[in-house]
PDB file of N, CA and C in Angstrom:
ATOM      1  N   UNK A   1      16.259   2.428  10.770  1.00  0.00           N
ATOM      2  CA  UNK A   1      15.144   1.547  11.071  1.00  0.00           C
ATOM      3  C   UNK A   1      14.909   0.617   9.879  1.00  0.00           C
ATOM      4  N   UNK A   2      14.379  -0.358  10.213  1.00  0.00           N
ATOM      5  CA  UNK A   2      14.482  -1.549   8.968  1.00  0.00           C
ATOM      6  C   UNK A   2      13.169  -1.159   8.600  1.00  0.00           C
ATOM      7  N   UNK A   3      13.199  -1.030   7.132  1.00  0.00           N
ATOM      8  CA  UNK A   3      11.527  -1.057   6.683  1.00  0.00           C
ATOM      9  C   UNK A   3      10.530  -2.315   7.054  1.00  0.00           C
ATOM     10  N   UNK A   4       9.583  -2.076   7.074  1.00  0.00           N
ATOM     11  CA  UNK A   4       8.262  -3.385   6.965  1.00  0.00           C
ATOM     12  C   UNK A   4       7.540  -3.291   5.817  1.00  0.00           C
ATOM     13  N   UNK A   5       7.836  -3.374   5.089  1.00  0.00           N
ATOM     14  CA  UNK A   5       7.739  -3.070   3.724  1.00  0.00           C
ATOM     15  C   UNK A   5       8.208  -3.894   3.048  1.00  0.00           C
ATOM     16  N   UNK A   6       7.666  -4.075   1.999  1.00  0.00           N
ATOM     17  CA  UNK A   6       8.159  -5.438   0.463  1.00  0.00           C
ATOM     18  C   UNK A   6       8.116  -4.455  -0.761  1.00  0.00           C
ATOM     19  N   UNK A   7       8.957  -4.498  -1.148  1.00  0.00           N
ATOM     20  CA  UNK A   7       9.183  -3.909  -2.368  1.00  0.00           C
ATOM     21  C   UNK A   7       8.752  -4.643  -3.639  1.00  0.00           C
ATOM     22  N   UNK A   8       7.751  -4.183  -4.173  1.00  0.00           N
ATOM     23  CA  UNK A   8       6.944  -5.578  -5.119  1.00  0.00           C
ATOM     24  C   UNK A   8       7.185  -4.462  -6.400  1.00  0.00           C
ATOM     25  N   UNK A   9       7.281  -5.713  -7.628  1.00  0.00           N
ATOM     26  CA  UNK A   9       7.634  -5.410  -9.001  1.00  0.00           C
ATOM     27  C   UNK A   9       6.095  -5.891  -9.812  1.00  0.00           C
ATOM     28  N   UNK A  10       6.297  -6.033 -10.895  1.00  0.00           N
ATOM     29  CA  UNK A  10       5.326  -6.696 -11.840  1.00  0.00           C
ATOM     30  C   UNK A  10       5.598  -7.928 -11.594  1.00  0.00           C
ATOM     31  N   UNK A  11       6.206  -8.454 -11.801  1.00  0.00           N
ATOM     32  CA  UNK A  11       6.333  -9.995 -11.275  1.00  0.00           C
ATOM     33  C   UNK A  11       6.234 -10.790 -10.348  1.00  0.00           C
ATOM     34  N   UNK A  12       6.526  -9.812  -8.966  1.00  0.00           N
ATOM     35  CA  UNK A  12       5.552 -10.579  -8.153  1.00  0.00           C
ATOM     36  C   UNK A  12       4.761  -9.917  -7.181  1.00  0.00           C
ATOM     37  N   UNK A  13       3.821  -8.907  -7.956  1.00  0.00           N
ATOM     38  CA  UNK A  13       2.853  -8.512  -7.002  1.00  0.00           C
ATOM     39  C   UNK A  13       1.533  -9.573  -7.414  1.00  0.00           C
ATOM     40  N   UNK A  14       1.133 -10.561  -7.988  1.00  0.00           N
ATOM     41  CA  UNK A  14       0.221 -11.579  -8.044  1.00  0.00           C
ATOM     42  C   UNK A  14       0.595 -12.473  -6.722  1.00  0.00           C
ATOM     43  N   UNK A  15       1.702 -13.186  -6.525  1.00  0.00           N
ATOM     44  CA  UNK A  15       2.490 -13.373  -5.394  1.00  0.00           C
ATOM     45  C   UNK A  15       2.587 -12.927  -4.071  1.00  0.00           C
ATOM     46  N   UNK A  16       2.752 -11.795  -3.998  1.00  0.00           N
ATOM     47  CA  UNK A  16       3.140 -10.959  -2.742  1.00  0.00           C
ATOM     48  C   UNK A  16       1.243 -10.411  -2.568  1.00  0.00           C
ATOM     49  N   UNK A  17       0.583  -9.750  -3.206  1.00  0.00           N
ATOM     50  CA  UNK A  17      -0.667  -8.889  -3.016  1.00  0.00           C
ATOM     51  C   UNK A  17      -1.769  -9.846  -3.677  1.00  0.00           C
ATOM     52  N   UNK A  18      -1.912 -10.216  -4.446  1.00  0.00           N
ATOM     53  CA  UNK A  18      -2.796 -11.052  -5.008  1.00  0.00           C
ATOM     54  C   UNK A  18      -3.209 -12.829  -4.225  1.00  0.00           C
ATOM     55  N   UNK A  19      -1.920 -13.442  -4.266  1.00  0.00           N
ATOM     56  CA  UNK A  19      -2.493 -14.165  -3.783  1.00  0.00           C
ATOM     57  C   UNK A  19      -1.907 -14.556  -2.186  1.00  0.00           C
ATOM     58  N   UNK A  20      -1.888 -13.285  -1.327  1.00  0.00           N
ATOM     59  CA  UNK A  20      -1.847 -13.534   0.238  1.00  0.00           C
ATOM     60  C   UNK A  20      -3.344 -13.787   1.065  1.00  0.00           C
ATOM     61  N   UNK A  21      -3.077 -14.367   1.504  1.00  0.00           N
ATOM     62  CA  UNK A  21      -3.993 -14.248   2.689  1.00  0.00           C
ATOM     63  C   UNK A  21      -4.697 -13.238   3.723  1.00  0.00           C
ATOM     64  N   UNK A  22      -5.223 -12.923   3.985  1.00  0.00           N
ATOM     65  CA  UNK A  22      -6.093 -11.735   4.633  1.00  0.00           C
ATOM     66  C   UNK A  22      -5.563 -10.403   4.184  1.00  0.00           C
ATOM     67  N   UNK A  23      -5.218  -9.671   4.440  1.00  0.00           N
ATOM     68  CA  UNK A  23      -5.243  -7.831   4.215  1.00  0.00           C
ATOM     69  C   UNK A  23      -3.729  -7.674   3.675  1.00  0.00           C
ATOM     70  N   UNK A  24      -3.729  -7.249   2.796  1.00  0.00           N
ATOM     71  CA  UNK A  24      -2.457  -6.506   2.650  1.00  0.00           C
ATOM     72  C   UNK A  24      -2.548  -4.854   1.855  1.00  0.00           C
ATOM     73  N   UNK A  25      -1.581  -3.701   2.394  1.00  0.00           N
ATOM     74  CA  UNK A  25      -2.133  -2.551   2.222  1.00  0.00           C
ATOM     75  C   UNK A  25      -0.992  -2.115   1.158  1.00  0.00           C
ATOM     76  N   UNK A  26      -1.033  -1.605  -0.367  1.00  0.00           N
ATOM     77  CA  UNK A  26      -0.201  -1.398  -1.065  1.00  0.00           C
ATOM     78  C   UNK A  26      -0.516  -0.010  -1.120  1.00  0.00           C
ATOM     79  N   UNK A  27       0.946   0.094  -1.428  1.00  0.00           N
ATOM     80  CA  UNK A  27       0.622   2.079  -1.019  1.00  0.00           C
ATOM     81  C   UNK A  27       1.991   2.187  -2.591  1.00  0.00           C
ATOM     82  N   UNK A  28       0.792   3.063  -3.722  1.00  0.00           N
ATOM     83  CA  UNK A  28       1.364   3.358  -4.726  1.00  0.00           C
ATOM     84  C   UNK A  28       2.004   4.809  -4.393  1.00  0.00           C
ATOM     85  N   UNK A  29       3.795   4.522  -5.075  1.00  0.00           N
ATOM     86  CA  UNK A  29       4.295   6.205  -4.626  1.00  0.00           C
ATOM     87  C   UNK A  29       5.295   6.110  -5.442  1.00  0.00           C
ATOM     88  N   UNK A  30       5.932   7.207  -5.484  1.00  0.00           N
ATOM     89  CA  UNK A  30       6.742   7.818  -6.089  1.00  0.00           C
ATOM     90  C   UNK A  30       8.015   8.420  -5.745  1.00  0.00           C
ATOM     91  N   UNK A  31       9.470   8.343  -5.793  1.00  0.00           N
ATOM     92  CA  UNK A  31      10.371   9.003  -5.236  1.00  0.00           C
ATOM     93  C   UNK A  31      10.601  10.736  -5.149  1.00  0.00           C
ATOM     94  N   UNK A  32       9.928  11.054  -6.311  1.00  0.00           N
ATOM     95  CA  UNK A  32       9.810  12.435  -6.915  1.00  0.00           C
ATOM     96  C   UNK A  32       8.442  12.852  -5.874  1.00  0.00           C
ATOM     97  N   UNK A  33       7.524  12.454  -5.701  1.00  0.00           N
ATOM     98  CA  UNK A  33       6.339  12.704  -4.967  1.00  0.00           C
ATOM     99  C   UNK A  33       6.117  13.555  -3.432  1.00  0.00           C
ATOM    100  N   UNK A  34       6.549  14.738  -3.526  1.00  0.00           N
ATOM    101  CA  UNK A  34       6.133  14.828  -2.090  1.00  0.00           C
ATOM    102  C   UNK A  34       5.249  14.663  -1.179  1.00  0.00           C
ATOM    103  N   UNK A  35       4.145  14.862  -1.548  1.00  0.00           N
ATOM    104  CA  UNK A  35       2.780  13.909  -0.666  1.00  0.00           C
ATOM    105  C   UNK A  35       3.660  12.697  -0.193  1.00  0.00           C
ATOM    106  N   UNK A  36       4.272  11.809  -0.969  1.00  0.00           N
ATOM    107  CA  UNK A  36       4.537  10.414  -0.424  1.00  0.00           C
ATOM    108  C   UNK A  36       5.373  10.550   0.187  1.00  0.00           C
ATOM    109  N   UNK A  37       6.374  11.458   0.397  1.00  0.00           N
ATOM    110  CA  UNK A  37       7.219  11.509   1.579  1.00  0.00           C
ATOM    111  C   UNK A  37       6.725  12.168   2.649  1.00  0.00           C
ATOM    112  N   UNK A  38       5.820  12.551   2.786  1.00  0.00           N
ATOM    113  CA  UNK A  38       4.828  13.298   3.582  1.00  0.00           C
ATOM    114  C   UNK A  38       4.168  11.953   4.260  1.00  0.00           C
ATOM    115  N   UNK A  39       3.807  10.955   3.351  1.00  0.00           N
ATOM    116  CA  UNK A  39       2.920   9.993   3.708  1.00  0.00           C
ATOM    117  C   UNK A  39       3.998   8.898   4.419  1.00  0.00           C
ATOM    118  N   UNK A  40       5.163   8.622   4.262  1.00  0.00           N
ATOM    119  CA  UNK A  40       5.865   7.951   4.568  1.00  0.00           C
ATOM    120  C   UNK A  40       6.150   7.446   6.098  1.00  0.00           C
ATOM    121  N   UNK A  41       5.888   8.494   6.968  1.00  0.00           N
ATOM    122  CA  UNK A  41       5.996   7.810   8.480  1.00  0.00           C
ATOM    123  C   UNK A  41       5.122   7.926   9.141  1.00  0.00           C
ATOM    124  N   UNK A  42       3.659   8.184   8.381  1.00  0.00           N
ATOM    125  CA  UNK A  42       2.392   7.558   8.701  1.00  0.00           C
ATOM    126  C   UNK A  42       2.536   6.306   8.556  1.00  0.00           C
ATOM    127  N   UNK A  43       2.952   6.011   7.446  1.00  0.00           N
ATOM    128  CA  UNK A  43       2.476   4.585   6.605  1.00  0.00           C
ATOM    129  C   UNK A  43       3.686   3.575   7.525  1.00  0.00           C
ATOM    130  N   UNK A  44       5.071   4.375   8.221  1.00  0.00           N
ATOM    131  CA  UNK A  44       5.427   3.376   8.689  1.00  0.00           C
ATOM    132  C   UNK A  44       5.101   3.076   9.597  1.00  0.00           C
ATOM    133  N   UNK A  45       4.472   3.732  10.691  1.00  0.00           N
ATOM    134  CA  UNK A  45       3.901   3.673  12.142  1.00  0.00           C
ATOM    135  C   UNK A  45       2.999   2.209  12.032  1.00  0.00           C
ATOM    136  N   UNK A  46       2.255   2.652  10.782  1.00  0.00           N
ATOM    137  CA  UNK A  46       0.830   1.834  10.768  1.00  0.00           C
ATOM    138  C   UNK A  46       1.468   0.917  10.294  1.00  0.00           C
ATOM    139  N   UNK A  47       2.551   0.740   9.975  1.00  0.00           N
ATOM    140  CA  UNK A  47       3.355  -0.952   9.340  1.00  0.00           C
ATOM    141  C   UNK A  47       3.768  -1.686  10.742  1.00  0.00           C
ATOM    142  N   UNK A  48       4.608  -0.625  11.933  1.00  0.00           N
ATOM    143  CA  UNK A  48       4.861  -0.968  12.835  1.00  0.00           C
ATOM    144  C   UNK A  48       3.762  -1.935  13.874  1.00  0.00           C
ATOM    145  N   UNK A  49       2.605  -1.002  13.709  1.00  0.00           N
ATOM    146  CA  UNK A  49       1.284  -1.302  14.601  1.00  0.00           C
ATOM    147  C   UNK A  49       0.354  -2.532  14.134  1.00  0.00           C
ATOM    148  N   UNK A  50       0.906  -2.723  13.090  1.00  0.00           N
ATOM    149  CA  UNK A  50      -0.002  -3.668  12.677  1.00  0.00           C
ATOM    150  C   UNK A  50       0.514  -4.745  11.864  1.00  0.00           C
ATOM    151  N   UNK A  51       1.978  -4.932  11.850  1.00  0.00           N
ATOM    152  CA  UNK A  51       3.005  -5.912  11.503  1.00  0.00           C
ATOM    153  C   UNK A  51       2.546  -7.207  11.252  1.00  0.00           C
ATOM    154  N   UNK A  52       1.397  -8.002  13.041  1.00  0.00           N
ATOM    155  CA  UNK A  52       1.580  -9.339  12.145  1.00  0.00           C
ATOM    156  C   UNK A  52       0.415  -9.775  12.232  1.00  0.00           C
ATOM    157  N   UNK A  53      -0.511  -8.780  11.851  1.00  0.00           N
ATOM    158  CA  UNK A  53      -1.706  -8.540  11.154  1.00  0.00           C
ATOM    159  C   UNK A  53      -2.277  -8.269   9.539  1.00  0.00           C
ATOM    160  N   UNK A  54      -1.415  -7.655   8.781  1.00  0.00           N
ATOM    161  CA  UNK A  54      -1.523  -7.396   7.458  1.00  0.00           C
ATOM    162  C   UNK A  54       0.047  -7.011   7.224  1.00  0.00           C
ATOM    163  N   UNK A  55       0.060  -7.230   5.760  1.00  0.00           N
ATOM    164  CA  UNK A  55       1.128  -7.262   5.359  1.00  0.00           C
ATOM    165  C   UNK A  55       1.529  -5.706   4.632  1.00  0.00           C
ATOM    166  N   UNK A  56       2.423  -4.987   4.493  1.00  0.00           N
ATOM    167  CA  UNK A  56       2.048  -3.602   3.776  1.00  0.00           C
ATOM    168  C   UNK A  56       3.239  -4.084   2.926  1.00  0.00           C
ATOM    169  N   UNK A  57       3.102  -2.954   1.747  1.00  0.00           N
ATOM    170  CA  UNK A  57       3.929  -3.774   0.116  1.00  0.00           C
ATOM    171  C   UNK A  57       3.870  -2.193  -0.374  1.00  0.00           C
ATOM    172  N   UNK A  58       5.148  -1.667  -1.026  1.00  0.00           N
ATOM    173  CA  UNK A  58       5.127  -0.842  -1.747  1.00  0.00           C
ATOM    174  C   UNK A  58       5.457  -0.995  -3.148  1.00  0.00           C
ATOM    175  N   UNK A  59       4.759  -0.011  -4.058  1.00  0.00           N
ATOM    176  CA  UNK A  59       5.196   0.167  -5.344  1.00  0.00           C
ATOM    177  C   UNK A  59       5.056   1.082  -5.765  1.00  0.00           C
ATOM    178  N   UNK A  60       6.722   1.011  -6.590  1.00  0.00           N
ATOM    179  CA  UNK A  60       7.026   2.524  -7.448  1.00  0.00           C
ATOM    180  C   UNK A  60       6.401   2.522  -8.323  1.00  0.00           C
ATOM    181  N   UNK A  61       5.690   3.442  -8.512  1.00  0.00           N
ATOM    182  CA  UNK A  61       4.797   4.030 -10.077  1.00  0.00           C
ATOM    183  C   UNK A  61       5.641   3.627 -11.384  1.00  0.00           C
ATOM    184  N   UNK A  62       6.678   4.214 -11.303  1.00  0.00           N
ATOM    185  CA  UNK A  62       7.726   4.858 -12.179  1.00  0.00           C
ATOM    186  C   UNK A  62       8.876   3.225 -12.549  1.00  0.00           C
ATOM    187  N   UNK A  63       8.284   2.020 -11.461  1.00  0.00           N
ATOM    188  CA  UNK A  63       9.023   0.842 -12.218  1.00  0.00           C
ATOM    189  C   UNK A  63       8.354   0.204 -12.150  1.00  0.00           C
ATOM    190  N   UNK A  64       7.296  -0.319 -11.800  1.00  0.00           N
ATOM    191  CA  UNK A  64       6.531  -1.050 -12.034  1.00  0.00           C
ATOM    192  C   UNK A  64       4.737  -0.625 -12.018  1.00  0.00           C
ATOM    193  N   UNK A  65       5.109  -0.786 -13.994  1.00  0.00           N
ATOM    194  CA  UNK A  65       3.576  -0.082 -15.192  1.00  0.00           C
ATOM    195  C   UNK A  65       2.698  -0.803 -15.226  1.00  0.00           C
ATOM    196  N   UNK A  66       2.876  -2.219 -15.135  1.00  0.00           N
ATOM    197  CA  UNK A  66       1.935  -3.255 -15.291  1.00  0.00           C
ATOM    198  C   UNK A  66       0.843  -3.235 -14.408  1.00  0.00           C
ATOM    199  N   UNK A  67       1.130  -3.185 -13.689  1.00  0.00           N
ATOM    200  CA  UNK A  67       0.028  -3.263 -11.969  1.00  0.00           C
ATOM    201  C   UNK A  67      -0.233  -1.771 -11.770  1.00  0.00           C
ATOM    202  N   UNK A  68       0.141  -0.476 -11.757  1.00  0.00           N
ATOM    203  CA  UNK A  68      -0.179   0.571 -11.580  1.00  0.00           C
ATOM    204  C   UNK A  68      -1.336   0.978 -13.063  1.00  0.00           C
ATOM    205  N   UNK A  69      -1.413   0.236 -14.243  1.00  0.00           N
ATOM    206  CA  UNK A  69      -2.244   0.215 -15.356  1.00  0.00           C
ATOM    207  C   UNK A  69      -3.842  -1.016 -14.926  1.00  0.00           C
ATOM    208  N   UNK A  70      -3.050  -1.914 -13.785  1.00  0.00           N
ATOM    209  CA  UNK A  70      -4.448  -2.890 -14.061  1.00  0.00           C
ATOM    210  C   UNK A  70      -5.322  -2.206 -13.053  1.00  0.00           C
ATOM    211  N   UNK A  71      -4.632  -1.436 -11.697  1.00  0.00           N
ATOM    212  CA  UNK A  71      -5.538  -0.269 -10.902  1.00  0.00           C
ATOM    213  C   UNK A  71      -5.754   1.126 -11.069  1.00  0.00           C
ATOM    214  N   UNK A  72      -5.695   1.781 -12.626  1.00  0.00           N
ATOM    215  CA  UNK A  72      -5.761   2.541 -12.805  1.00  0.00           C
ATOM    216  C   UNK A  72      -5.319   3.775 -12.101  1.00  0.00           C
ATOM    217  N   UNK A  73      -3.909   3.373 -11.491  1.00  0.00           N
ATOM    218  CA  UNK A  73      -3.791   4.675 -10.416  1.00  0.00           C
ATOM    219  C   UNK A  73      -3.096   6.003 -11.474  1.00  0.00           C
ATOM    220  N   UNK A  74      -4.112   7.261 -11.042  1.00  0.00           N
ATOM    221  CA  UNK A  74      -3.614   7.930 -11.815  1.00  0.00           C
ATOM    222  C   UNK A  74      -2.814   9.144 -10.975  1.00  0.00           C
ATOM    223  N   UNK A  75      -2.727   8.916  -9.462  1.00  0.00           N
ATOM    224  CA  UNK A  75      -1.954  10.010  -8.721  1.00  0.00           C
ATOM    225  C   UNK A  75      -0.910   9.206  -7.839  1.00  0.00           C
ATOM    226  N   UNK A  76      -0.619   9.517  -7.222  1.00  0.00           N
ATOM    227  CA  UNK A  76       0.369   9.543  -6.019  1.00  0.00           C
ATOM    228  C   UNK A  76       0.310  10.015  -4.730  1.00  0.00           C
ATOM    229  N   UNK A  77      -0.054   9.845  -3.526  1.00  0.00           N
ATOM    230  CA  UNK A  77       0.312   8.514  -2.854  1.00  0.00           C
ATOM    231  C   UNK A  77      -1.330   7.952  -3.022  1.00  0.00           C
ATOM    232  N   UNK A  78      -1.334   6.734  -3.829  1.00  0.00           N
ATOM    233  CA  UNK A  78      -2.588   5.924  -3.208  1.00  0.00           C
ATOM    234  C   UNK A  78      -2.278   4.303  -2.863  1.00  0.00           C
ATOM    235  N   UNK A  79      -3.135   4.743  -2.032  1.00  0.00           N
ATOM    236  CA  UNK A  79      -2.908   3.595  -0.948  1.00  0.00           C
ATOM    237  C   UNK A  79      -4.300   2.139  -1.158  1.00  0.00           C
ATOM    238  N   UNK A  80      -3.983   1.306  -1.402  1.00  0.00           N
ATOM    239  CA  UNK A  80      -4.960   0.230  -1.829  1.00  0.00           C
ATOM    240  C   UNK A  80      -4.983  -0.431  -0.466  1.00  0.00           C
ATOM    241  N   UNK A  81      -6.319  -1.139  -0.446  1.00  0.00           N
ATOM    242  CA  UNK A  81      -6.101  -2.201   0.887  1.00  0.00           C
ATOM    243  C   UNK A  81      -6.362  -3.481   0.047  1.00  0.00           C
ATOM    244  N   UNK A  82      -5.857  -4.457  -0.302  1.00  0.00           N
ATOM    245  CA  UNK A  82      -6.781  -6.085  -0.512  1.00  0.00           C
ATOM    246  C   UNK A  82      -7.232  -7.112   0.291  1.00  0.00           C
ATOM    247  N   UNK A  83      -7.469  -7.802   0.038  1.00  0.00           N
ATOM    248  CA  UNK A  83      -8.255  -8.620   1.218  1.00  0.00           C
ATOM    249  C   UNK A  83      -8.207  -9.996   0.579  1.00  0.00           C
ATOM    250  N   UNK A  84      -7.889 -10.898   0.586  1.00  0.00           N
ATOM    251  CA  UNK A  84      -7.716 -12.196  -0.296  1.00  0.00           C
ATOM    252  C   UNK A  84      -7.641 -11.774  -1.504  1.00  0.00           C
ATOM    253  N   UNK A  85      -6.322 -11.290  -2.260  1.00  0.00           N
ATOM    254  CA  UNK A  85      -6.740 -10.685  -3.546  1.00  0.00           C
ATOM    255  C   UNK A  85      -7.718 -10.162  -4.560  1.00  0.00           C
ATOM    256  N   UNK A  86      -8.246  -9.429  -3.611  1.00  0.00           N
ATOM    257  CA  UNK A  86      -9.301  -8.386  -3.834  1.00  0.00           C
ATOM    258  C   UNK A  86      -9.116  -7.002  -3.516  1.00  0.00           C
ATOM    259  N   UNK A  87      -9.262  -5.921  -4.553  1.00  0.00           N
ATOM    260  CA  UNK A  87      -9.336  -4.804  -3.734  1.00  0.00           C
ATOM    261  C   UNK A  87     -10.731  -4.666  -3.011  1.00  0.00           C
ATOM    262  N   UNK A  88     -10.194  -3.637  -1.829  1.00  0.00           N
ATOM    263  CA  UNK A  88     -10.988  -3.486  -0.967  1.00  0.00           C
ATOM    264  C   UNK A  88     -11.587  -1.674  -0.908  1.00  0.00           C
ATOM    265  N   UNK A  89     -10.525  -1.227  -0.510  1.00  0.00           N
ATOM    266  CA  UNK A  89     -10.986   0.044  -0.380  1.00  0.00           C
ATOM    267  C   UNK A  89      -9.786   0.886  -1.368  1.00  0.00           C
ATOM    268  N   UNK A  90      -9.552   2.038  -1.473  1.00  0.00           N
ATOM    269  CA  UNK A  90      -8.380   2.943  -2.376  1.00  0.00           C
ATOM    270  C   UNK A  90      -8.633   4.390  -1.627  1.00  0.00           C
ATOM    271  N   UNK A  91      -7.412   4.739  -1.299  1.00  0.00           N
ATOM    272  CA  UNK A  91      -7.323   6.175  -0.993  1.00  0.00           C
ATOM    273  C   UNK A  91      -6.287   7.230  -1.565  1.00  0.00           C
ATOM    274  N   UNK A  92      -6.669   7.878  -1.841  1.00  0.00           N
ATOM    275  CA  UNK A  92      -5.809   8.854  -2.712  1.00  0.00           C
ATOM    276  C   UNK A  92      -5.527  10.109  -2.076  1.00  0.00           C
ATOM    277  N   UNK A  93      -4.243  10.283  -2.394  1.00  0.00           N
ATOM    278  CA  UNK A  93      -3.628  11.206  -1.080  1.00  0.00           C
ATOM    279  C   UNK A  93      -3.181  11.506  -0.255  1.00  0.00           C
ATOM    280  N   UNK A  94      -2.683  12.303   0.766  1.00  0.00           N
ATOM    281  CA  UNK A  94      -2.510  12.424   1.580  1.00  0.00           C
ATOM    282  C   UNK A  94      -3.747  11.761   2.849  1.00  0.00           C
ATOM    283  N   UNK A  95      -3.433  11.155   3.404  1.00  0.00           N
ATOM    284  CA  UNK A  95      -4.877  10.421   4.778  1.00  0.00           C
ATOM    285  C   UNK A  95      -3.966  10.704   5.956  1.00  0.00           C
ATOM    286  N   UNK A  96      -4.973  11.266   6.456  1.00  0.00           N
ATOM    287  CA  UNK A  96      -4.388  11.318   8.418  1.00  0.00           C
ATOM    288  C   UNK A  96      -4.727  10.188   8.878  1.00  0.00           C
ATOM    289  N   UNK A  97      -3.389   9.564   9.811  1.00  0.00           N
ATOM    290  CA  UNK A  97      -3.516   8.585  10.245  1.00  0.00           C
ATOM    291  C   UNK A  97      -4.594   8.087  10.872  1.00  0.00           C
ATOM    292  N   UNK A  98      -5.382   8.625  11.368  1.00  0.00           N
ATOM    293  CA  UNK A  98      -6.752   8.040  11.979  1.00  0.00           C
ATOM    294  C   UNK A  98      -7.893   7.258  10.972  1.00  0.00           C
ATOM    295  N   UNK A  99      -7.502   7.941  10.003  1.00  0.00           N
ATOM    296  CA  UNK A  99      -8.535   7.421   8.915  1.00  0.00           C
ATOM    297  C   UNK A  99      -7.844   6.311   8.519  1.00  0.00           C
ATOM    298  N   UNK A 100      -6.901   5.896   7.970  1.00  0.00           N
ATOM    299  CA  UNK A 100      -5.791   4.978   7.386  1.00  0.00           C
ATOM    300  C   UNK A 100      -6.139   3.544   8.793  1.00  0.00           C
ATOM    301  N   UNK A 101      -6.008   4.156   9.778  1.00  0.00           N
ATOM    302  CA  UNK A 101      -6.360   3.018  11.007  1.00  0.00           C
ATOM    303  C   UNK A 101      -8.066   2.634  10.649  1.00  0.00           C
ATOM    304  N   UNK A 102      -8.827   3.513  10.756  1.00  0.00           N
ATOM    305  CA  UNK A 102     -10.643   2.950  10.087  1.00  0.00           C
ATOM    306  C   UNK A 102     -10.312   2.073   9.533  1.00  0.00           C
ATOM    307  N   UNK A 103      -9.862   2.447   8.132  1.00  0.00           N
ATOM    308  CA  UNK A 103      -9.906   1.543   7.426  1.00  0.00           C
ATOM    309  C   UNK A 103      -9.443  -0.060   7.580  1.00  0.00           C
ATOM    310  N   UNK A 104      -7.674  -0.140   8.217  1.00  0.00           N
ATOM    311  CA  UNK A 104      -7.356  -1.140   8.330  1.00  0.00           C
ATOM    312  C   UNK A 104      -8.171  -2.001   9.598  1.00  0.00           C
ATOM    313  N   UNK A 105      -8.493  -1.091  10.131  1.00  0.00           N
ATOM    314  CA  UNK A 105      -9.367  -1.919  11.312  1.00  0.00           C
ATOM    315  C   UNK A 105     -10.395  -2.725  11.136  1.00  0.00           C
ATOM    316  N   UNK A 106     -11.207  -2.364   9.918  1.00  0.00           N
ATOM    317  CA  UNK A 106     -12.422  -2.511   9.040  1.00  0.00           C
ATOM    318  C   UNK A 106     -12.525  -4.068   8.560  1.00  0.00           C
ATOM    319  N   UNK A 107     -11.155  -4.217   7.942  1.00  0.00           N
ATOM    320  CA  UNK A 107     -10.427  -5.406   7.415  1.00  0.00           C
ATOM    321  C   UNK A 107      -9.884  -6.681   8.510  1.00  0.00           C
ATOM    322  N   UNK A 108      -9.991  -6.170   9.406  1.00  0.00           N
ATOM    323  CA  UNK A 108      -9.336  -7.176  10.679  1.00  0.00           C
ATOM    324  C   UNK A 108      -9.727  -8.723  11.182  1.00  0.00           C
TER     325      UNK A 108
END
């Protein structure tokens, strides 16, 4: 299956998350992380379902320090929502998909 997913670095998550237009949901993770592989086909469903509505963007902890230091993420899997380059909401953890939908719905 093709991801829906952007693989964003330090360089261009100002670009890709910062300065998009309406919602985009960055989901901080880790390869080592099991929660995040746990979280992984939640997060793709809700990429599927909501494709050309918000944009979803991942980033590795472990390569890109810059942006995981300016949101202070200190676990794995958290999931940011922005909203015109703004954060919006942050969830940390494991989230059952129902809640993960609240939220993005919230933003719509």
């Amino acid at each position: 299956m093709l991801s829906r997913f952007i693989d964003v670095t330090d360089e261009d998550f100002q670009a890709e998350v910062l300065e998009a237009e309406g919602p985009v949901l960055v989901e901080f993770w880790a390869v080592w992380c099991g929660p995040c592989r746990q979280m992984a086909p939640v997060v793709e469903d809700l990429a599927a379902e909501y494709a050309d509505k918000i944009k979803f963007v991942k980033v590795n902890v472990d390569e890109v320090t810059e942006s995981v230091g300016t949101y202070g993420i200190m676990s794995v899997p958290t999931i940011m929502l922005f909203k015109d380059g703004n954060p919006m909401e942050t969830l940390v953890g494991v989230q059952p998909k129902p809640r993960l939908q609240e939220v993005l719905d919230n933003y719509l």
